[in-house]
C-alpha atoms as a PDB file:
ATOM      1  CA  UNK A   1       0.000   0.000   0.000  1.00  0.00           C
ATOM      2  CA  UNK A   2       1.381   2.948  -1.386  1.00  0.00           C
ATOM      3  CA  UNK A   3       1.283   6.376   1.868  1.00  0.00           C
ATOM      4  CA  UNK A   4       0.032   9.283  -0.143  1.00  0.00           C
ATOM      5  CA  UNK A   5       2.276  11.800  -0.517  1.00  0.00           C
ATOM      6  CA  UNK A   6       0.505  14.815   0.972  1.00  0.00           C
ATOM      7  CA  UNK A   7       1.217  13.609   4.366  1.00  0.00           C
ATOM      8  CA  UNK A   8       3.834  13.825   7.369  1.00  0.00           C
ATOM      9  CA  UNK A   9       4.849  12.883  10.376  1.00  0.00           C
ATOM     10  CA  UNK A  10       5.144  15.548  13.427  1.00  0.00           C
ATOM     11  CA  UNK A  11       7.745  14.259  16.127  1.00  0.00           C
ATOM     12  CA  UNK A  12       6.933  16.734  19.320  1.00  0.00           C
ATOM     13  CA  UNK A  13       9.569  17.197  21.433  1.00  0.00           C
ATOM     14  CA  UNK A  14      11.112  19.582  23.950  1.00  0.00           C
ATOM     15  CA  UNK A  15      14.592  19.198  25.902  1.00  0.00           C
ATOM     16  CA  UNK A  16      16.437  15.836  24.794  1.00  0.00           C
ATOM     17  CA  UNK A  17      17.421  16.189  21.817  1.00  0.00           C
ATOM     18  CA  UNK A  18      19.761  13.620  21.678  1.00  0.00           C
ATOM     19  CA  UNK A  19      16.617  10.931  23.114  1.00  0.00           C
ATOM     20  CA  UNK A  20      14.224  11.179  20.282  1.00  0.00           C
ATOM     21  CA  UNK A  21      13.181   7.568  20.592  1.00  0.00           C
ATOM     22  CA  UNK A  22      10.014   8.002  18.437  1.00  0.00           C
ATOM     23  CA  UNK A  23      12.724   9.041  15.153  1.00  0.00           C
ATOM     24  CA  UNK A  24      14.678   5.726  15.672  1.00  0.00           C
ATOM     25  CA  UNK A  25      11.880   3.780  15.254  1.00  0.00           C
ATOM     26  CA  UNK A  26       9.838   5.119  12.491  1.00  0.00           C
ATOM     27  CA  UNK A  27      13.524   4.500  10.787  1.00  0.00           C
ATOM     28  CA  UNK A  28      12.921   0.819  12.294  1.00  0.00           C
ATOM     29  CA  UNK A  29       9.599   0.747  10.993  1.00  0.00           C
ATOM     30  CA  UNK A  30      10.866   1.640   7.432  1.00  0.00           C
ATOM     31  CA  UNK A  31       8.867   4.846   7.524  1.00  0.00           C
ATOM     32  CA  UNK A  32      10.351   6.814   4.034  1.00  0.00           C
ATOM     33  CA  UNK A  33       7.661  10.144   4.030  1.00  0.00           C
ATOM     34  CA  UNK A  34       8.754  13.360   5.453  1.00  0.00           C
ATOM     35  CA  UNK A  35       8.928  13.341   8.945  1.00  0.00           C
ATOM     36  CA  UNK A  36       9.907  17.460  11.137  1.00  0.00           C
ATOM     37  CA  UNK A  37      10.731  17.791  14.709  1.00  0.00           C
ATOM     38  CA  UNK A  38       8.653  20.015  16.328  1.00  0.00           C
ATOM     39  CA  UNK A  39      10.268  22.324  18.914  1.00  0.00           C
ATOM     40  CA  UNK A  40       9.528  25.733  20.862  1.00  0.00           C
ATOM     41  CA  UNK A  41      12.068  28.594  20.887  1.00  0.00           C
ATOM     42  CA  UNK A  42      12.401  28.635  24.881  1.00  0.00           C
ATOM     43  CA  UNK A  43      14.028  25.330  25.283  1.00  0.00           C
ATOM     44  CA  UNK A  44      17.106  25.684  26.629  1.00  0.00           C
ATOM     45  CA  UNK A  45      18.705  22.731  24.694  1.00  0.00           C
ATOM     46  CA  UNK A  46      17.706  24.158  20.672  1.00  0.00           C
ATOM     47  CA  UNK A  47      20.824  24.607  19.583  1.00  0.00           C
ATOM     48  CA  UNK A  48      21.623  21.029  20.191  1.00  0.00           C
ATOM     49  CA  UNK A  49      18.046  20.264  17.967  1.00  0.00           C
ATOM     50  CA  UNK A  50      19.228  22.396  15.757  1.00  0.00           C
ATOM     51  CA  UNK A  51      22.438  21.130  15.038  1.00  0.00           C
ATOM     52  CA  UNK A  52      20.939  17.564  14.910  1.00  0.00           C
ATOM     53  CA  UNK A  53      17.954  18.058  12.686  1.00  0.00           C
ATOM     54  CA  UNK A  54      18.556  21.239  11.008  1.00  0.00           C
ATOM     55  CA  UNK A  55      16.087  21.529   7.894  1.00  0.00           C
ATOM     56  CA  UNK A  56      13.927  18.827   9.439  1.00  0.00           C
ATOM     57  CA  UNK A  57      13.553  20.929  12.748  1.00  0.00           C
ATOM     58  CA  UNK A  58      10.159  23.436  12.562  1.00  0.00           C
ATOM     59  CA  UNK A  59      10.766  25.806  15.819  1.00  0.00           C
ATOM     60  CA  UNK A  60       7.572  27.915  17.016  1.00  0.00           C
ATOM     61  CA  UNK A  61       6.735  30.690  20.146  1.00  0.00           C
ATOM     62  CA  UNK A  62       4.668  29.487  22.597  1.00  0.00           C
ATOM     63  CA  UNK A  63       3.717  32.831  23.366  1.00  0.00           C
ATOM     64  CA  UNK A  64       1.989  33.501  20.322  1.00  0.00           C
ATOM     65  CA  UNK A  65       0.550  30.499  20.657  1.00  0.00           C
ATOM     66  CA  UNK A  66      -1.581  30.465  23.438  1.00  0.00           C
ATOM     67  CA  UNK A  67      -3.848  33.484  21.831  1.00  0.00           C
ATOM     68  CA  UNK A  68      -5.700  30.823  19.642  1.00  0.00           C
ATOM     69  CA  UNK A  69      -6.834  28.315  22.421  1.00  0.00           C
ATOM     70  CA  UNK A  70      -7.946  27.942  26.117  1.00  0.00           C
ATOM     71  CA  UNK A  71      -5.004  26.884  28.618  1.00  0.00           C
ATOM     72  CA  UNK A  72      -8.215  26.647  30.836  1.00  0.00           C
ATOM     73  CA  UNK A  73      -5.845  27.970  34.061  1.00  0.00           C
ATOM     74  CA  UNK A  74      -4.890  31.796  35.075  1.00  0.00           C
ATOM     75  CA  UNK A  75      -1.080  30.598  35.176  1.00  0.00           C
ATOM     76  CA  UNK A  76       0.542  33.417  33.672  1.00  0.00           C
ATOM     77  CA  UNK A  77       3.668  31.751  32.636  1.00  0.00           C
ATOM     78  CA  UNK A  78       4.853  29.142  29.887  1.00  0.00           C
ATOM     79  CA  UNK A  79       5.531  25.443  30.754  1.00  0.00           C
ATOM     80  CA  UNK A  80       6.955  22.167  29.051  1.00  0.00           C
ATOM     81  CA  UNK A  81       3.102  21.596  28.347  1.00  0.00           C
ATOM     82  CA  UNK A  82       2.459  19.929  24.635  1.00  0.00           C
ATOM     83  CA  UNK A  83      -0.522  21.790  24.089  1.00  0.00           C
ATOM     84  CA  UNK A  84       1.334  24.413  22.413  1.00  0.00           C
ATOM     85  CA  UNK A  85       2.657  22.218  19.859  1.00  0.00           C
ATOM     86  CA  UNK A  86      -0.253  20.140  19.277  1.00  0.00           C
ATOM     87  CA  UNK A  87      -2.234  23.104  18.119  1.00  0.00           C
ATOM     88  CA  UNK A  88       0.568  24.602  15.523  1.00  0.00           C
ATOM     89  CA  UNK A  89       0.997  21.207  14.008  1.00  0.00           C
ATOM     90  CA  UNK A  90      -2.315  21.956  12.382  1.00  0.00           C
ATOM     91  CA  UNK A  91      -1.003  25.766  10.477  1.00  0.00           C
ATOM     92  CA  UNK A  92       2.635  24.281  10.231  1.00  0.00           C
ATOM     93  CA  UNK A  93       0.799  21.362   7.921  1.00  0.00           C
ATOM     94  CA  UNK A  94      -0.891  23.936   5.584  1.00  0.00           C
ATOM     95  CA  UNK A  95       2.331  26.289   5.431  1.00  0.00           C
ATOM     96  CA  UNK A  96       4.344  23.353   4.474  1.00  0.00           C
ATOM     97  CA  UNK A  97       1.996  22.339   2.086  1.00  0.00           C
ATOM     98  CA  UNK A  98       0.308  19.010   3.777  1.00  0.00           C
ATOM     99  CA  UNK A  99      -3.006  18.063   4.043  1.00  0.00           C
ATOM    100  CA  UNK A 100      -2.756  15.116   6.310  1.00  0.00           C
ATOM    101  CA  UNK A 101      -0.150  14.909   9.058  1.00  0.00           C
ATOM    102  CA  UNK A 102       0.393  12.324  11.923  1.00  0.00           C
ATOM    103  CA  UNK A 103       1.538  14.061  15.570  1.00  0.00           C
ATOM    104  CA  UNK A 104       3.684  11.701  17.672  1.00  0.00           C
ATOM    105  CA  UNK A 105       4.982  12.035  21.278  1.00  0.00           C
ATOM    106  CA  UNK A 106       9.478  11.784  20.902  1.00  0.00           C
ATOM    107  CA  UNK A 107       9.388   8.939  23.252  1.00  0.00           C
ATOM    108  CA  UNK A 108       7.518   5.732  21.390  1.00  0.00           C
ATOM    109  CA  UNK A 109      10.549   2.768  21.318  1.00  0.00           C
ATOM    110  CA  UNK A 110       7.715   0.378  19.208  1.00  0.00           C
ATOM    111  CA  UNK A 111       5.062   0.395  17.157  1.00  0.00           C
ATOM    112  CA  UNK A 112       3.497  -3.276  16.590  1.00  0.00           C
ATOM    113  CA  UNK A 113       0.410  -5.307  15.544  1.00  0.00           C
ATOM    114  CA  UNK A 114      -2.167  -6.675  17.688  1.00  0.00           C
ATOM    115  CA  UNK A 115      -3.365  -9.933  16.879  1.00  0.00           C
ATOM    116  CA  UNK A 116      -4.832 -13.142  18.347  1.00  0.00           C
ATOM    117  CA  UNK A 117      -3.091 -16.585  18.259  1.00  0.00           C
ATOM    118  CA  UNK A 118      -3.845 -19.497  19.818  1.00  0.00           C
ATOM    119  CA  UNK A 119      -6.498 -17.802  22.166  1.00  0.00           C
ATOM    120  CA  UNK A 120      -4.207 -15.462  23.353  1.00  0.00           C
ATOM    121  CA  UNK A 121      -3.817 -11.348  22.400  1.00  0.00           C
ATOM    122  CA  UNK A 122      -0.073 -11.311  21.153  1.00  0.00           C
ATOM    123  CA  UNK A 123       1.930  -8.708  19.172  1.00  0.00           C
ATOM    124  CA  UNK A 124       4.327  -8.050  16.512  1.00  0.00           C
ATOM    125  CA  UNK A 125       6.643  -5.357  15.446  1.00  0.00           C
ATOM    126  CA  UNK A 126       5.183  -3.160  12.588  1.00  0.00           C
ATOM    127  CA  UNK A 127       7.814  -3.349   9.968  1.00  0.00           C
ATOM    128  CA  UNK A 128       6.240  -1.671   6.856  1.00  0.00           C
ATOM    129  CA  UNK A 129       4.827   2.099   8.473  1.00  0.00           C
ATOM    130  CA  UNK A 130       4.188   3.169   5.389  1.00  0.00           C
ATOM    131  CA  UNK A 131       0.947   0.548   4.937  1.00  0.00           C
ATOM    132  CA  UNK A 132       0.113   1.351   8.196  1.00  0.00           C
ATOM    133  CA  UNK A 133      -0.331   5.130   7.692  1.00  0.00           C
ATOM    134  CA  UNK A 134      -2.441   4.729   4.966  1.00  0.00           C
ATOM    135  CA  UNK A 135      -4.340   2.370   6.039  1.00  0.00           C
ATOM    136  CA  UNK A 136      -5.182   4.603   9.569  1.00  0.00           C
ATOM    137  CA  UNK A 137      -5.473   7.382   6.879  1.00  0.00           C
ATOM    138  CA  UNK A 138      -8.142   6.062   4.307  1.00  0.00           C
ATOM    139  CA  UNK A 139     -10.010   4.503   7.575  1.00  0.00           C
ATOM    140  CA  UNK A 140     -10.074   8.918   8.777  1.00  0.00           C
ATOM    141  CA  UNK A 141     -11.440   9.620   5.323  1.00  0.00           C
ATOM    142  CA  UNK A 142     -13.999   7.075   5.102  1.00  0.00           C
ATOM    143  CA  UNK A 143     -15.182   7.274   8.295  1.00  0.00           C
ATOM    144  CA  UNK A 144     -15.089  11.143   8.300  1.00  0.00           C
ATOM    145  CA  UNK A 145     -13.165  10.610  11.476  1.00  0.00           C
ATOM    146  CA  UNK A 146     -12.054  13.575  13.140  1.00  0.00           C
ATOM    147  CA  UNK A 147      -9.281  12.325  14.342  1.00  0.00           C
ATOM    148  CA  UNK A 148      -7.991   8.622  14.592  1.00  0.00           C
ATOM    149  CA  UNK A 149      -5.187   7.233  17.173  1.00  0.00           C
ATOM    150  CA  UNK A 150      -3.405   3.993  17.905  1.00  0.00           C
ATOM    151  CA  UNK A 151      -3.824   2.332  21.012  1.00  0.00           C
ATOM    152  CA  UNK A 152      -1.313   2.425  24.234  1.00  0.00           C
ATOM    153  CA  UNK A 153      -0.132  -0.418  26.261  1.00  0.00           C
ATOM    154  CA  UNK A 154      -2.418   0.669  29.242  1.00  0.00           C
ATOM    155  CA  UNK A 155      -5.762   0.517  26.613  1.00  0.00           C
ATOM    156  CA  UNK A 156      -5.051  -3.239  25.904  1.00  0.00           C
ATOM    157  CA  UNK A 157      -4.482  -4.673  29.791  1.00  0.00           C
ATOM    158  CA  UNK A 158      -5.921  -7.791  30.395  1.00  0.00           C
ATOM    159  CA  UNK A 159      -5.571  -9.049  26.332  1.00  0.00           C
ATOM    160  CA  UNK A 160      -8.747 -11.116  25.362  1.00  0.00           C
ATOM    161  CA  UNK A 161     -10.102 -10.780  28.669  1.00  0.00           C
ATOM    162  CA  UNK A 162      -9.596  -6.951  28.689  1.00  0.00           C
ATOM    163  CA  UNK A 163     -12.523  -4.774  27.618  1.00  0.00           C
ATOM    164  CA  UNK A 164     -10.920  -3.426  24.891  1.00  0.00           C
ATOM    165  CA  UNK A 165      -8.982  -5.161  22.425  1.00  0.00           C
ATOM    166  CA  UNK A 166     -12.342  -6.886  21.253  1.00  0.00           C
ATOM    167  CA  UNK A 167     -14.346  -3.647  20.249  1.00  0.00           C
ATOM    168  CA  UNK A 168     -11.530  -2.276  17.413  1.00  0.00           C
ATOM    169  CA  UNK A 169     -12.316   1.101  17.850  1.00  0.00           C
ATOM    170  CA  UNK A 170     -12.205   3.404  21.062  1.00  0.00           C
ATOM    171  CA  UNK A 171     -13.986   6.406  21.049  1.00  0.00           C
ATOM    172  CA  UNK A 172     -10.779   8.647  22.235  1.00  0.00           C
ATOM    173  CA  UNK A 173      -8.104   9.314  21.247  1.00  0.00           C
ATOM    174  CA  UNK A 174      -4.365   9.854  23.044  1.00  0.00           C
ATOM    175  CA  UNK A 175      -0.965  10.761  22.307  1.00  0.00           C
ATOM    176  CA  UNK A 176      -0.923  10.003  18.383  1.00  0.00           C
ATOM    177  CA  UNK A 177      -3.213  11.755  16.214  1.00  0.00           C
ATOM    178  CA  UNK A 178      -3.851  11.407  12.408  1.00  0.00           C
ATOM    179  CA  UNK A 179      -5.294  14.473  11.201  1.00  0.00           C
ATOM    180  CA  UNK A 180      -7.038  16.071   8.126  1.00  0.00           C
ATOM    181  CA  UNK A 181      -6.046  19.894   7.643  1.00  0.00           C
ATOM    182  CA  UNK A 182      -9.395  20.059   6.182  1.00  0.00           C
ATOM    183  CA  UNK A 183     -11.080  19.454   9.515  1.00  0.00           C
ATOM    184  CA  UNK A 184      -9.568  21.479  11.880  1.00  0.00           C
ATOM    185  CA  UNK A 185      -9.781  21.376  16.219  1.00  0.00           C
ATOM    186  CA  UNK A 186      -8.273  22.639  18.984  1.00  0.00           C
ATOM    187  CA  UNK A 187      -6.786  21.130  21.999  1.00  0.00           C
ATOM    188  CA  UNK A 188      -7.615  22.843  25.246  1.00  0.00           C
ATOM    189  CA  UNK A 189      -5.580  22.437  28.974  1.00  0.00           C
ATOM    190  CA  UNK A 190      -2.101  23.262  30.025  1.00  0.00           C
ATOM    191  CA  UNK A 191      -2.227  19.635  31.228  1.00  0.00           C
ATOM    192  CA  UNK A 192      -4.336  16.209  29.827  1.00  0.00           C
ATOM    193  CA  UNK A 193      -5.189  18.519  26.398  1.00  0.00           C
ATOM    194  CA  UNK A 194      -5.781  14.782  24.810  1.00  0.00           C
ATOM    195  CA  UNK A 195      -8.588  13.800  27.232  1.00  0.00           C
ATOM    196  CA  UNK A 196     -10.053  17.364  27.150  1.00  0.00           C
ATOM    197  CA  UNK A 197     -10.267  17.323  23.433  1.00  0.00           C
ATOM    198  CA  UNK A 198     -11.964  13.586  23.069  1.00  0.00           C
ATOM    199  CA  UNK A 199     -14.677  14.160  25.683  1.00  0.00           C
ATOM    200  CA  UNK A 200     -15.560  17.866  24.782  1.00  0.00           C
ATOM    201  CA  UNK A 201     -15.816  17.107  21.166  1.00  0.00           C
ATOM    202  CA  UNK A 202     -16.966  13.761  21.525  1.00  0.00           C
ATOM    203  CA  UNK A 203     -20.519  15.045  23.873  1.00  0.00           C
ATOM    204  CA  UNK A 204     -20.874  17.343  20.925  1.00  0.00           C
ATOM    205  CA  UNK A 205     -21.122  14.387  17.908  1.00  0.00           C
ATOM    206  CA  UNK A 206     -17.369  14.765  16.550  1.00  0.00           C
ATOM    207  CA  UNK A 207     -16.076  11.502  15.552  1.00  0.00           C
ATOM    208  CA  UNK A 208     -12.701  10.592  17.652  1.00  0.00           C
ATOM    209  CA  UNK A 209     -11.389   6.713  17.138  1.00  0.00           C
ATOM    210  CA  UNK A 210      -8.499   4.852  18.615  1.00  0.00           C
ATOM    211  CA  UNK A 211      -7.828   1.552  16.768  1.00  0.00           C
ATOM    212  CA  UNK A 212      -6.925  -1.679  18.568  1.00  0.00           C
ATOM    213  CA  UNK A 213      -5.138  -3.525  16.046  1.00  0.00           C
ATOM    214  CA  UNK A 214      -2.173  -1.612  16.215  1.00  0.00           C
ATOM    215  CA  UNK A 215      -0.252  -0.215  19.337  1.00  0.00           C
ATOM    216  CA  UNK A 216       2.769   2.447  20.198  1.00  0.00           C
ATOM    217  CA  UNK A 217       4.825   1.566  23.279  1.00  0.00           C
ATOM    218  CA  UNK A 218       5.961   4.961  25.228  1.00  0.00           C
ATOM    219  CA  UNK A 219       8.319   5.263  28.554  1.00  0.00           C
ATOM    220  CA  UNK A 220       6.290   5.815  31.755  1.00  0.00           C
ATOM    221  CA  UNK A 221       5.771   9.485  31.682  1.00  0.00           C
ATOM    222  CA  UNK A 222       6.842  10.673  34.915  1.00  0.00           C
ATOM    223  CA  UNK A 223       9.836   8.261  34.875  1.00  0.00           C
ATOM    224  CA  UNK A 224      10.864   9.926  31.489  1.00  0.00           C
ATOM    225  CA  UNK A 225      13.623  13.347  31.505  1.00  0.00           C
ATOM    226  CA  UNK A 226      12.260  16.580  30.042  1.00  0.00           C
ATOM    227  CA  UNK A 227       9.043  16.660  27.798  1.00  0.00           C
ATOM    228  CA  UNK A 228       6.025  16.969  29.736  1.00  0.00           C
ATOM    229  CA  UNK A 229       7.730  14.946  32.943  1.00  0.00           C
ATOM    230  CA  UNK A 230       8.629  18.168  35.096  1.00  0.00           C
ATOM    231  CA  UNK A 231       4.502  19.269  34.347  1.00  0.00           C
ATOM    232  CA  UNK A 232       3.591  16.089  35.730  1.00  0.00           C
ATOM    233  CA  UNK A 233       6.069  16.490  38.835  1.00  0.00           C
ATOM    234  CA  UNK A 234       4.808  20.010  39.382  1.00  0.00           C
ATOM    235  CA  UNK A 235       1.041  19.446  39.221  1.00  0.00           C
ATOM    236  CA  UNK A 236       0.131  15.951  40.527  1.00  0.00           C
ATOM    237  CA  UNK A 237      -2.252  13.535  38.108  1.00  0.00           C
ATOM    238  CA  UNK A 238      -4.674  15.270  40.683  1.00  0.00           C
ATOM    239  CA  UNK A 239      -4.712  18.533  38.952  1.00  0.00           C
ATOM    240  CA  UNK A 240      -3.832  16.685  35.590  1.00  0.00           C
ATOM    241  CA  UNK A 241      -7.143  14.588  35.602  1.00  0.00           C
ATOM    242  CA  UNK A 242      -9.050  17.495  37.095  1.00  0.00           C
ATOM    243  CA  UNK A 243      -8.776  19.991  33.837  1.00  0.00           C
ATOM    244  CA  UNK A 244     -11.037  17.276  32.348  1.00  0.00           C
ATOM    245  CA  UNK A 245     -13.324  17.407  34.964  1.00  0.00           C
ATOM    246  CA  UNK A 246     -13.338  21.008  34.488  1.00  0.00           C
ATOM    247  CA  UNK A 247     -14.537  21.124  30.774  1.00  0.00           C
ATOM    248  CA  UNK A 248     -17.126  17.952  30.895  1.00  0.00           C
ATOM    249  CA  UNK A 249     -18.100  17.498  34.526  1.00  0.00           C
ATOM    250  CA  UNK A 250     -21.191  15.708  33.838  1.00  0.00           C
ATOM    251  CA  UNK A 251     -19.490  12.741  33.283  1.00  0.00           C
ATOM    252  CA  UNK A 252     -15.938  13.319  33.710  1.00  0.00           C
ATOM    253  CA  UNK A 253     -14.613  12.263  37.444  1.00  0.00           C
ATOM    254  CA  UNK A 254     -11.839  11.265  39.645  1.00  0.00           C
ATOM    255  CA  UNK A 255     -10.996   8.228  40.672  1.00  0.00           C
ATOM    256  CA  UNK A 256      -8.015   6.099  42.206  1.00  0.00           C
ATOM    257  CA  UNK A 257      -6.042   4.076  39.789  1.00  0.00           C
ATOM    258  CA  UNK A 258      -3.743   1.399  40.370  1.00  0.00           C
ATOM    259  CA  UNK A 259      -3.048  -1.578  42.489  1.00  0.00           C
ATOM    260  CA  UNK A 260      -0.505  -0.771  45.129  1.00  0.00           C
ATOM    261  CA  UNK A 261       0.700   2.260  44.421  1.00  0.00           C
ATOM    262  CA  UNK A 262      -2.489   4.099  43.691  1.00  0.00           C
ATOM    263  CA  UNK A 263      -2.762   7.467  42.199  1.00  0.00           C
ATOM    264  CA  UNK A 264      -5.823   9.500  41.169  1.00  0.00           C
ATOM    265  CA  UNK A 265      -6.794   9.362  37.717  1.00  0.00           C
ATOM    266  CA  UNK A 266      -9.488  10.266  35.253  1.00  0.00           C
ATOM    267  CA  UNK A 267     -12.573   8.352  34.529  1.00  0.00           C
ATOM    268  CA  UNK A 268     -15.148   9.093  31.789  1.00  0.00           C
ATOM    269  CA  UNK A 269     -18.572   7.454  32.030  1.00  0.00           C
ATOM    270  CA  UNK A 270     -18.828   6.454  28.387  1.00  0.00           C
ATOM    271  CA  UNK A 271     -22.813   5.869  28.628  1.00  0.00           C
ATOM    272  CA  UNK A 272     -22.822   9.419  29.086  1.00  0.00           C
ATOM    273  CA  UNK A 273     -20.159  11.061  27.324  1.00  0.00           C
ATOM    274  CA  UNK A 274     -20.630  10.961  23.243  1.00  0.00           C
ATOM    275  CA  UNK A 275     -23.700   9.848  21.018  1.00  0.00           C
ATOM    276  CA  UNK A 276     -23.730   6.030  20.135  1.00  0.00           C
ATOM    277  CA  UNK A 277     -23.052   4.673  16.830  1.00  0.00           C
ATOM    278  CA  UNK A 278     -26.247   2.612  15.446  1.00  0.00           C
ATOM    279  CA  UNK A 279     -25.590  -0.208  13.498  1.00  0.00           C
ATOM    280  CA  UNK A 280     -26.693   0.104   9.985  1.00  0.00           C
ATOM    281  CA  UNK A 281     -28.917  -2.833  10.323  1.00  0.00           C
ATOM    282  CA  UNK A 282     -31.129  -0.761  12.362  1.00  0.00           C
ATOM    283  CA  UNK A 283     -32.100   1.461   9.242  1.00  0.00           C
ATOM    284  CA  UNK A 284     -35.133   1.679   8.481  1.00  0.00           C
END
């Protein structure tokens, strides 16, 4: 399957510039698009991204920035948040000429396929990206998706006898993002912008998929360096899960999360949050 070529890949990174795991492995994955790191022009470490990735490095201000979305806090002062980034990707795509682009964390060390074998939920490494892409891709056009994601480790816990892996598509959507130019969003929160954007637009009808069939594999955020891991440190996932509270409280809340070490997290009621999908048999 040939990837179109209107399309790229947005690596979003901030302070380890020598650690962009995510680069490494689209190389693994025999990714051959474009692919541009994304980086702001108040990390401390550009001249090292610079040197690195020079025409493949797109550098923004935050500052300017924040006057085209909520931060959804009275923080007056700029942060290793993502939300920044995440919401340039979308005119960096149309200045450079893209109408689709793909926006990936730096920090993904595998991308693979989930399949069963045997009666058991197993995986293996994605070796052609390329197919992948456009596969994700045509399923965002056909579906008039607004966005589509892969799944994380955490969505697929428990294999066959998880609640996941068996429905193929999520209605969220979390860390990777395929996106159409064409149908453009914002992302909200100095913290959890992800979450915030999936259950705001999803209440109000937007279609937002994340596909079980095929996985990314990040480092445990707040045991990562730089990025978003100093945020985390800061805040608490207290305040982190409470942002999405904020913007959909009618069925957003907080809850603990774990098994020994417990921590509070985020939980969305899903019989609440977004309209349901009828099955076409139901037409009349």
């Amino acid at each position: 399957m040939r990837l179109r070529k209107n399309f790229c890949v947005f690596i979003l990174s901030y302070g380890r510039p020598d650690n962009i795991k995510t680069l490494k492995t689209l190389k693994k994955a025999n990714y051959s698009g474009d692919w541009f790191v994304i980086d702001s022009d108040d990390d401390s470490h550009l001249r090292e991204y610079q040197k690195r990735f020079g025409s493949n490095l797109c550098v923004f201000n935050k500052h300017e920035e924040s006057k085209y979305f909520d931060m959804m806090d009275n923080q007056n002062k700029d942060s290793a948040s993502i939300v920044y980034a995440r919401n340039y990707c979308f005119k960096l795509a149309k200045k450079l000429g893209y109408r689709y682009f793909l926006e990936f964390d730096d920090d993904y060390d595998s991308f693979s396929y989930r399949y069963i074998d045997g009666g058991t939920l197993k995986n293996r490494s994605l070796k052609n990206a390329d197919a992948a892409f456009e596969a994700t891709l045509k399923l965002l056009d056909d579906t008039n998706a607004l966005t589509i994601a892969w799944s994380q480790g955490g969505d697929l816990i428990g294999g066959l006898n998880g609640v996941n892996y068996k429905k193929k598509l999520l209605r969220k959507a979390m860390n990777s993002f395929f996106i159409d130019t064409r149908k453009p969003f914002n992302f909200v929160g100095r913290i959890n912008e992800d979450v915030n954007m999936y259950v705001d637009l999803g209440s109000r009808g937007q279609k937002i998929f994340q596909v079980t069939d095929i996985m990314i594999n990040q480092a445990t955020t707040q045991l990562s360096d730089n990025g978003m891991t100093s945020l985390y440190l800061d805040y608490g996932t207290f305040l982190k899960s409470f942002y999405s509270v904020m913007i959909q409280p009618s069925f957003v809340q907080l809850q603990k999360m774990g098994v020994k070490n417990l921590r509070i997290h985020h939980s969305v009621n899903w019989r609440y949050a977004v309209p349901k999908i009828l099955n076409p048999k139901y037409k009349k």
